[in-house]
Protein backbone atom coordinates (compact mmCIF):
# COMPACT_ATOMS: atom_id res chain seq x y z
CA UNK A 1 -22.37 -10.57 6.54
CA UNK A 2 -24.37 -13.44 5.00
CA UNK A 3 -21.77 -15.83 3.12
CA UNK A 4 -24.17 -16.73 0.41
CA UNK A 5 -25.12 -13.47 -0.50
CA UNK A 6 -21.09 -12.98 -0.80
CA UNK A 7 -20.49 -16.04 -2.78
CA UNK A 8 -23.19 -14.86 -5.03
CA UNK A 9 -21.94 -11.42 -5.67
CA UNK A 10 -18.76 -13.00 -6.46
CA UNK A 11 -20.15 -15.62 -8.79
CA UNK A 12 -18.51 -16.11 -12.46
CA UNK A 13 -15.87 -13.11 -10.67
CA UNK A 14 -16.26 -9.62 -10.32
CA UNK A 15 -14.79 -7.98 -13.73
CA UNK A 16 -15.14 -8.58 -17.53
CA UNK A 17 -13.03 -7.12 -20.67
CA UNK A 18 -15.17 -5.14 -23.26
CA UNK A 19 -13.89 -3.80 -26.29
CA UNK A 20 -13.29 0.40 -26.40
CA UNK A 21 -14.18 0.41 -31.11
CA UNK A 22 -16.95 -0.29 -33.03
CA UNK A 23 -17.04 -4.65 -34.67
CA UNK A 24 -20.30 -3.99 -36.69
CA UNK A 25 -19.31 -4.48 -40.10
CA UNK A 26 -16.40 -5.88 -42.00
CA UNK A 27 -14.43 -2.60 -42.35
CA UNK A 28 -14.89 -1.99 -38.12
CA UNK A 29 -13.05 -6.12 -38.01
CA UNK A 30 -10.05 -5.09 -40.51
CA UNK A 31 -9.59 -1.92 -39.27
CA UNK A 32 -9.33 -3.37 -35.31
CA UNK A 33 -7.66 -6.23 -36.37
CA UNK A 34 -6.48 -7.85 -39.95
CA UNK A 35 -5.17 -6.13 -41.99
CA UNK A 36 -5.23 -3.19 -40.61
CA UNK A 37 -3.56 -3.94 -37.17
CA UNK A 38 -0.44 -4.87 -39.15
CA UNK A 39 0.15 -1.21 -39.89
CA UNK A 40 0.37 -0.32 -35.75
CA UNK A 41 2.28 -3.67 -35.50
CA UNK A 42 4.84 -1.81 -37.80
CA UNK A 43 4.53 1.48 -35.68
CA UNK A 44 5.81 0.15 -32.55
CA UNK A 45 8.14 -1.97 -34.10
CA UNK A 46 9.81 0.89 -35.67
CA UNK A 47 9.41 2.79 -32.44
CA UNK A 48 8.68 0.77 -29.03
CA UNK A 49 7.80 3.84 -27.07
CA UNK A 50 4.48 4.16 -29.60
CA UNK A 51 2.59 1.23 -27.64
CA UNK A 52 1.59 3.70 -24.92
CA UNK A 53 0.02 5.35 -27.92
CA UNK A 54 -1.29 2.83 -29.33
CA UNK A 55 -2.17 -0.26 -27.02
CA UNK A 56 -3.91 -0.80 -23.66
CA UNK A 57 -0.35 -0.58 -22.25
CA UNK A 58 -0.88 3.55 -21.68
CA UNK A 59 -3.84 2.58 -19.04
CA UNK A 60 -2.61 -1.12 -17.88
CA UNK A 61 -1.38 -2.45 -15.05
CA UNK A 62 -0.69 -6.50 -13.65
CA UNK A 63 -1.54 -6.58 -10.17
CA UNK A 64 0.36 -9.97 -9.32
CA UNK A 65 0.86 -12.01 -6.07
CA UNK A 66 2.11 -15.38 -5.09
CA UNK A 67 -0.54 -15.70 -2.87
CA UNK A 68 1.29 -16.04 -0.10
CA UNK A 69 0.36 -13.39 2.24
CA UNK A 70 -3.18 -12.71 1.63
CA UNK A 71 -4.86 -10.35 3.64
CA UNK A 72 -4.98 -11.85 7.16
CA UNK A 73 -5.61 -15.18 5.67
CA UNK A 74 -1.90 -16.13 5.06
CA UNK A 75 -0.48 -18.42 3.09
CA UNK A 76 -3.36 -19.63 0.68
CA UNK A 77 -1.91 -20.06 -2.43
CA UNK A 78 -2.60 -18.58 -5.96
CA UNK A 79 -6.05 -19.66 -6.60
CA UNK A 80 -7.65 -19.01 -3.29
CA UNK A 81 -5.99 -15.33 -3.63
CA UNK A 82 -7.51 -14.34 -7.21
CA UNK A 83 -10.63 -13.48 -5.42
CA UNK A 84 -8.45 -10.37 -3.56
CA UNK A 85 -6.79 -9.46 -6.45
CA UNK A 86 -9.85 -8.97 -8.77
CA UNK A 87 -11.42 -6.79 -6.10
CA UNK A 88 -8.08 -4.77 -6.06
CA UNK A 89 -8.63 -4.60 -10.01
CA UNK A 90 -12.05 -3.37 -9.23
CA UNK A 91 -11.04 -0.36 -7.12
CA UNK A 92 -8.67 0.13 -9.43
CA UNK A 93 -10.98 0.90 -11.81
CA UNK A 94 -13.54 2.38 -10.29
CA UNK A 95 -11.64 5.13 -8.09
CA UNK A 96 -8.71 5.47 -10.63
CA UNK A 97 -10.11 4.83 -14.04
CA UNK A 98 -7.07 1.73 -14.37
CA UNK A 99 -7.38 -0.95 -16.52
CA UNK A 100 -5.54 -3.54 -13.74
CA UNK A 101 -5.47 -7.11 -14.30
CA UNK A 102 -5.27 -9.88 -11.38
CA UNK A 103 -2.17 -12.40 -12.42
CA UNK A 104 -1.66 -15.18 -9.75
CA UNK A 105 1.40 -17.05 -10.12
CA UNK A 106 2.09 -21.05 -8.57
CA UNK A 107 5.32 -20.20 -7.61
CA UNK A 108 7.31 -18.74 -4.19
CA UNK A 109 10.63 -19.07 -5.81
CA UNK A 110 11.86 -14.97 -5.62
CA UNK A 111 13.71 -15.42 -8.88
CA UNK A 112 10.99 -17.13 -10.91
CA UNK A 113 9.04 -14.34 -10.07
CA UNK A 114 11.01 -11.93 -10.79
CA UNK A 115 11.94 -13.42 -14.65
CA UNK A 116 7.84 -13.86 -15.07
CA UNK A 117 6.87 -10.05 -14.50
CA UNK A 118 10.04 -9.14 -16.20
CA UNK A 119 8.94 -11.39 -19.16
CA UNK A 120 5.30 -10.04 -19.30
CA UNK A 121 6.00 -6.53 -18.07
CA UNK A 122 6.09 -5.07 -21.97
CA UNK A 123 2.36 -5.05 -21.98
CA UNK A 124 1.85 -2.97 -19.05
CA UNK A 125 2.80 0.08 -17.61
CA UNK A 126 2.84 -0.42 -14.52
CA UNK A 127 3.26 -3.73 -11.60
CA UNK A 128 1.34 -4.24 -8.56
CA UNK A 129 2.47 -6.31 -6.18
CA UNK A 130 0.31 -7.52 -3.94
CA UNK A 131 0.24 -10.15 -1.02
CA UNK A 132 3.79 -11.49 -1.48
CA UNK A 133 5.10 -12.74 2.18
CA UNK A 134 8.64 -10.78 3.56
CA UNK A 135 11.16 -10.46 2.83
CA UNK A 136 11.20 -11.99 -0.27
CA UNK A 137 8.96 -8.94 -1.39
CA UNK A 138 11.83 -7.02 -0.93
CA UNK A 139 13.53 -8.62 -2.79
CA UNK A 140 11.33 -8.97 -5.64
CA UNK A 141 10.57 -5.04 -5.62
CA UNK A 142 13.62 -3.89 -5.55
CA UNK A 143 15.22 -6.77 -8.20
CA UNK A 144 11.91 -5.58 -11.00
CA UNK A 145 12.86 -2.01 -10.08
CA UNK A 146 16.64 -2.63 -11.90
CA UNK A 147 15.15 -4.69 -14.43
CA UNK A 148 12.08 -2.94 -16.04
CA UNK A 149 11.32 0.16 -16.89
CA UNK A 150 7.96 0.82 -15.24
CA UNK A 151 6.59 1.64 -11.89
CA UNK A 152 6.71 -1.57 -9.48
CA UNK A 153 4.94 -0.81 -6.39
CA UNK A 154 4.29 -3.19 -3.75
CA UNK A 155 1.61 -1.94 -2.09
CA UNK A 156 1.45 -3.72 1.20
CA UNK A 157 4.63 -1.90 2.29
CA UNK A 158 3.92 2.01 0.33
CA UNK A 159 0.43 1.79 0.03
CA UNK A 160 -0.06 1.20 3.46
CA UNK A 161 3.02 3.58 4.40
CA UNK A 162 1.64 6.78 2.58
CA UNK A 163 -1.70 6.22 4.31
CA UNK A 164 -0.58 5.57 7.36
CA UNK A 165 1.91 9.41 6.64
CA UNK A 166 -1.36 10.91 6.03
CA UNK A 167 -2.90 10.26 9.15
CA UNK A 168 -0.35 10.62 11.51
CA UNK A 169 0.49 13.93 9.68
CA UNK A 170 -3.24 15.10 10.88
CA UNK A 171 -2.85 13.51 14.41
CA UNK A 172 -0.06 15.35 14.63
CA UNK A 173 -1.55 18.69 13.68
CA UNK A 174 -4.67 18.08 16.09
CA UNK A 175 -2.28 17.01 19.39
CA UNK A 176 0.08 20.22 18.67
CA UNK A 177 3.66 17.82 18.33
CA UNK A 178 5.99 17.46 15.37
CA UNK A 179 6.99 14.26 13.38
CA UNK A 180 10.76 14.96 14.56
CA UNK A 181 10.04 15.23 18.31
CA UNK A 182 6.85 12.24 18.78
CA UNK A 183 8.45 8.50 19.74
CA UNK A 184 6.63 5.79 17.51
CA UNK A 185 6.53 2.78 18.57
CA UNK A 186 5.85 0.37 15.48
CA UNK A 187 4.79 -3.87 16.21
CA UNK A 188 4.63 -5.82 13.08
CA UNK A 189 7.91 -6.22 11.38
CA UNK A 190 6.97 -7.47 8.06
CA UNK A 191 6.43 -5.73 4.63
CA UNK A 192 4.44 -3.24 5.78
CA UNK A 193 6.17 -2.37 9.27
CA UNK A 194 9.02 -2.09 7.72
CA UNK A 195 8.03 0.09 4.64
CA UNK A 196 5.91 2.22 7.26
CA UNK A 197 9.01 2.51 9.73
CA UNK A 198 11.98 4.46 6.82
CA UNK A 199 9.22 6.12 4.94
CA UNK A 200 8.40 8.17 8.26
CA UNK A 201 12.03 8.11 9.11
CA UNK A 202 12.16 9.49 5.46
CA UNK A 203 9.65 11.92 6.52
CA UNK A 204 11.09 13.16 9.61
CA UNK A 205 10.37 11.07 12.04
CA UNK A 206 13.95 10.45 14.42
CA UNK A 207 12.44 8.33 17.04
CA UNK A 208 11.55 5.28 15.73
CA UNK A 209 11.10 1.87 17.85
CA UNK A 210 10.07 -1.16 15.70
CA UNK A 211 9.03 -4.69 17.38
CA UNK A 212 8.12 -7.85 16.62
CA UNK A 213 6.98 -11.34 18.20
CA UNK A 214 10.78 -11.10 20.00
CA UNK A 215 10.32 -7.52 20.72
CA UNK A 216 12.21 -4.58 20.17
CA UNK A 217 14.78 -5.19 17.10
CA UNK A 218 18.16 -3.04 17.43
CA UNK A 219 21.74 -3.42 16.12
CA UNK A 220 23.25 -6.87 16.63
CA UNK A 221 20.30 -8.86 17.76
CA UNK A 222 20.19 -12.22 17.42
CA UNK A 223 17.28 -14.17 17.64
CA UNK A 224 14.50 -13.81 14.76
CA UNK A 225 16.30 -11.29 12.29
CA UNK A 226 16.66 -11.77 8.70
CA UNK A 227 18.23 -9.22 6.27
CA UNK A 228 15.24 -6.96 6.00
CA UNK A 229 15.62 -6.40 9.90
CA UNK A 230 19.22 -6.15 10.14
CA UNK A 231 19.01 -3.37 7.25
CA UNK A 232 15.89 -1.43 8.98
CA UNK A 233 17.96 -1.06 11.47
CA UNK A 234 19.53 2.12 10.37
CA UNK A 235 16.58 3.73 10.71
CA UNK A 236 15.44 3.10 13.90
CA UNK A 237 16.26 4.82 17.31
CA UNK A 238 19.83 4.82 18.22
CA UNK A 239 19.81 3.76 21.61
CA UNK A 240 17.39 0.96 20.83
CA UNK A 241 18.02 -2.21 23.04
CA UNK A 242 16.33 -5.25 24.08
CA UNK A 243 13.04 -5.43 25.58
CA UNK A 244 9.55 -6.52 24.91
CA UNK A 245 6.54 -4.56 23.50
CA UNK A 246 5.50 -3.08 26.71
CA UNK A 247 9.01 -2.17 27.79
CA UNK A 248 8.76 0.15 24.13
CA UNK A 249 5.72 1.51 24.38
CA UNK A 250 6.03 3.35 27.64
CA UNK A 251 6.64 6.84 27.36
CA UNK A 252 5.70 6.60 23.70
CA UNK A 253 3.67 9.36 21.81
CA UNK A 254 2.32 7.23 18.58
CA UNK A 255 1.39 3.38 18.48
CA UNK A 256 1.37 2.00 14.82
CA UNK A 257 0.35 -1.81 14.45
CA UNK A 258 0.90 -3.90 11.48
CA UNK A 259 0.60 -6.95 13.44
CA UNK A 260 -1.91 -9.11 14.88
CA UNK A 261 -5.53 -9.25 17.37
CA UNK A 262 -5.37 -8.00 21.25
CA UNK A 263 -1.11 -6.66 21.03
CA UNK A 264 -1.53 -4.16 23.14
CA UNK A 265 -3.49 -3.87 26.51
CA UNK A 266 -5.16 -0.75 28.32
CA UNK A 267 -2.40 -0.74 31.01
CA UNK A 268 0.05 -0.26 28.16
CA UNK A 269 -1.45 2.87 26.80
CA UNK A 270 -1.40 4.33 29.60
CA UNK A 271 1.91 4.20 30.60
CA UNK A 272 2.55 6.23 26.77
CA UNK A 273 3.02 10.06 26.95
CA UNK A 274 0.20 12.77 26.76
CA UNK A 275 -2.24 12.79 24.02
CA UNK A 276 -1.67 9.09 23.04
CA UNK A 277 -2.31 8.50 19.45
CA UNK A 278 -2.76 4.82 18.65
CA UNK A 279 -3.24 3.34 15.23
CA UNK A 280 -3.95 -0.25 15.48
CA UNK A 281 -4.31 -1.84 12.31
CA UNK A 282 -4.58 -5.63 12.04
CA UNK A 283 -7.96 -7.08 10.82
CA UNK A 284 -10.52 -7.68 11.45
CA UNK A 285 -9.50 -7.57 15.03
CA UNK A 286 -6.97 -4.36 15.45
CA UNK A 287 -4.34 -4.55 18.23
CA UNK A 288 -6.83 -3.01 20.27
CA UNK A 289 -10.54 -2.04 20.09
CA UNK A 290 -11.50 1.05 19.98
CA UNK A 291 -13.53 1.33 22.68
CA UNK A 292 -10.91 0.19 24.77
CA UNK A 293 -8.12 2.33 23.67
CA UNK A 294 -10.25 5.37 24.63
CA UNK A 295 -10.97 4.47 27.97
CA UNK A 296 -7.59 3.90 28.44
CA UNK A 297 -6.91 7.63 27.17
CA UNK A 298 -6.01 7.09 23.54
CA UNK A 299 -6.32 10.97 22.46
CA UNK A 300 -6.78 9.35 18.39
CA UNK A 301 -7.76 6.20 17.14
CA UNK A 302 -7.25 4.85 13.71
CA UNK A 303 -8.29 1.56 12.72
CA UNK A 304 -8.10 -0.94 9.40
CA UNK A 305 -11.90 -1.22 9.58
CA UNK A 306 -14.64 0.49 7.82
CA UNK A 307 -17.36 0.30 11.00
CA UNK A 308 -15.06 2.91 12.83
CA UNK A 309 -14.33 6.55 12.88
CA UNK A 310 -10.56 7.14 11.10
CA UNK A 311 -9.85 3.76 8.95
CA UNK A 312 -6.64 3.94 7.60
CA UNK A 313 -6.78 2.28 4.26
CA UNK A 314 -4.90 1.70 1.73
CA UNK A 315 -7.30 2.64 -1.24
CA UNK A 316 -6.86 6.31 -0.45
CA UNK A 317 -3.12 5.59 -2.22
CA UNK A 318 -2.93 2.96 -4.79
CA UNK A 319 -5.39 4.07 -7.25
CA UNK A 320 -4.16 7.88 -7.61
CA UNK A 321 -0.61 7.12 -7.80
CA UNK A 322 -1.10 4.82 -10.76
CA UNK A 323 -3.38 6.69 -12.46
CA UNK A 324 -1.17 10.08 -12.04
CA UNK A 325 2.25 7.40 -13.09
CA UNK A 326 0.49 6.18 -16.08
CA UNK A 327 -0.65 9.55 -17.17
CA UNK A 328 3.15 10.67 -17.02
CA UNK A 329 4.17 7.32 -18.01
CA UNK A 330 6.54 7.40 -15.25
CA UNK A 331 9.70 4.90 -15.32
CA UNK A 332 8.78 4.65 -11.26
CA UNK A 333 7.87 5.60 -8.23
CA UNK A 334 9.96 8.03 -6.58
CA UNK A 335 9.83 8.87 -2.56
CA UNK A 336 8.86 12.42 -3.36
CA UNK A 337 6.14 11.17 -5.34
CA UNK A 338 5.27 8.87 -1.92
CA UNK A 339 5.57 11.88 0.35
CA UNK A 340 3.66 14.25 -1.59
CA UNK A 341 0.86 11.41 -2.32
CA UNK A 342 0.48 11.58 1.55
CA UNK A 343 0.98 15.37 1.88
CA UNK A 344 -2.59 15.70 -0.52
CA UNK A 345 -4.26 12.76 1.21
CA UNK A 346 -4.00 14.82 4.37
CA UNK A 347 -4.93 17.92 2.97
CA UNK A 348 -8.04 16.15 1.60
CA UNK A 349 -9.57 17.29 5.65
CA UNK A 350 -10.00 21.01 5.86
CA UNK A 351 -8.88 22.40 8.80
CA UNK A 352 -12.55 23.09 9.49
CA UNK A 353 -13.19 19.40 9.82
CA UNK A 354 -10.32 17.92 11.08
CA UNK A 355 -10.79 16.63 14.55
CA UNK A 356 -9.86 13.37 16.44
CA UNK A 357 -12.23 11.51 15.14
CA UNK A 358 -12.07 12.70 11.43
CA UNK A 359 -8.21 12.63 10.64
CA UNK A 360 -8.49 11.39 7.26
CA UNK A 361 -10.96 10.98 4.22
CA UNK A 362 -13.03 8.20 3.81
CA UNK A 363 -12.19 5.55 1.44
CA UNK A 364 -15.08 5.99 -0.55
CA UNK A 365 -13.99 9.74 -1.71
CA UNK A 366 -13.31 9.46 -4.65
CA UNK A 367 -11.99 12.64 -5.11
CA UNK A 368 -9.02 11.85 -3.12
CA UNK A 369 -7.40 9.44 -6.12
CA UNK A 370 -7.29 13.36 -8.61
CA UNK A 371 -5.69 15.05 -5.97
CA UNK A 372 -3.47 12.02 -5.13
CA UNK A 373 -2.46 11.54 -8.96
CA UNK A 374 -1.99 15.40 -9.41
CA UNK A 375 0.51 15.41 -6.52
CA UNK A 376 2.41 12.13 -8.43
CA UNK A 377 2.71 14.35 -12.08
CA UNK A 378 3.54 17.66 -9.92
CA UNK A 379 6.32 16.30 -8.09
CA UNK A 380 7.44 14.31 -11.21
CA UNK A 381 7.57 17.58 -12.97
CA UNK A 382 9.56 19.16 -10.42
């Protein structure tokens, strides 16, 4: 791609604000705002409740980062990460119909961060979080969660876990195993590795091996563990014990990386079990290429990337399950509503066209977002 055609599309940003009434005349400007305003002002004040009704907050949601894990940039700070975030608000809008509004904030400290989106959360109805480095995302999630009563989903770890659910759920179906019998061997232990690892332990999934740059975690290890790790723990195979990417991956049914360029090598695929099915995620350059993972006998392939078959992407969740919370006005995002958000991504490949290298619907469908949101409000309901 040309970098001055892309610095030109994103000249003066990608979005704009544009009023939904009529400001033709003098009765249009006191009706929308004084005097007239004062008498929704009075509305809400006499009932809170009546600014979904009545305000942007039915439709609304902050999509806020720290901008310290952006994309596979890093660390780049606030400004350099509004760029991202307006694109998310941009998908947002186009695949969801949600008004979503980038926020970047100059701070890392957790409980700063936490007392700003509590502060601001009363216009919204629902938080994004987005590109906040682990584990103080966990943190921060699960701190808003307690303290506000909207959704707060941090997409890096449930976005990318639902979509991930979706495919494997189809890979599954094509190779003939179950989620309860497959070992998944899962490198990358940050937001999303972890997020991805209990919501398919959540899911059914009972043999679960997570690494990272020291290897195989399990119970009581020493060297590069933090709280997140320690608690993921719990989740993970039971006889889990020290050893090194390769030594997990042999024997292994499903590779899922959240992690970095060139992890895994052809020799290691195929030392996995029959039918390998490899999902290698990190971009631009996945764990493994494509090409090379089928010569090594990778059975499936999913990728981050657009220019292959089976890109597992995190736009097939985010904009469905807000639009289906806001239309509820949920108080949050429950695991059923996760599980079933994953169940109808899945389903959106008929059994007619469901085949290795079609195991999921392109990003670009945008019927996938209804049938995502329906599944939200139906499992709310129930």
């Amino acid at each position: 791609m040309d970098k001055n055609n892309i610095l030109k599309l994103h000249k003066s940003g990608k979005m704009e604000i544009k009023p939904t009434v009529p400001l033709k005349t003098k009765t249009d400007l006191s009706i929308a705002y004084t005097p007239g305003v004062a008498e929704v002002c009075l509305e809400i004040k006499n009932n809170p409740y009546k600014s979904y009704d009545y305000t942007i907050k039915n439709n609304s949601v902050a999509i806020i980062t720290d901008g310290s894990a952006v994309l596979g940039l890093g660390d780049i700070g606030p400004a350099a990460a509004l760029p991202v975030m307006e694109g998310k608000a941009i998908l947002f809008k186009e695949f969801g119909n949600v008004d979503a509004y980038p926020i970047c904030l100059s701070t890392k400290n957790p409980e700063k961060i936490i007392e700003i989106i509590s502060l601001i959360s009363v216009g919204f109805g629902g938080i994004n979080l987005e590109d906040i480095s682990s584990p103080r995302c966990f943190l921060i999630e699960e701190s808003l969660k307690k303290k506000i009563d909207i959704p707060v989903f941090h997409d890096d770890q449930h976005g990318t876990a639902i979509v991930v659910l979706a495919a494997l759920i189809n890979a599954l179906k094509i190779s003939e195993q179950k989620i309860s019998e497959v070992k998944i061997v899962i490198n990358g232990a940050g937001a999303a590795g972890i997020a991805i690892t209990k919501f398919l332990y959540k899911a059914g999934a009972k043999k679960i091996v997570l690494c990272d740059k020291s290897g195989i975690i399990y119970k009581g290890r020493k060297k590069r563990i933090n709280f997140a790790k320690k608690e993921v723990t719990k989740y993970l195979l039971k006889d889990s014990k020290p050893g090194s990417l390769k030594d997990a991956i042999e024997k292994a049914n499903v590779f899922i990386g959240v992690s970095g360029p060139n992890m895994i090598t052809k020799e290691m695929i195929k030392t996995m079990d029959k039918k390998p099915i490899i999902f290698a995620m990190a971009n631009p350059i996945p764990e493994i290429m494509p090409d090379e993972a089928k010569r090594a006998g990778a059975f499936i392939i999913g990728t981050g990337r657009s220019d292959f078959p089976n890109q597992i992407n995190n736009l097939l969740a985010f904009p469905g399950i807000f639009r289906g919370a806001l239309d509820i006005r949920a108080k949050k995002i429950t695991e059923k509503m996760k599980l079933e958000s994953a169940k109808a991504i899945a389903d959106m490949v008929s059994e007619k066209n469901l085949n290795p290298e079609n195991i999921i619907p392109s990003p670009l469908n945008k019927e996938v977002a209804k049938k995502v949101a329906q599944a939200v409000k139906k499992s709310y309901i129930q």
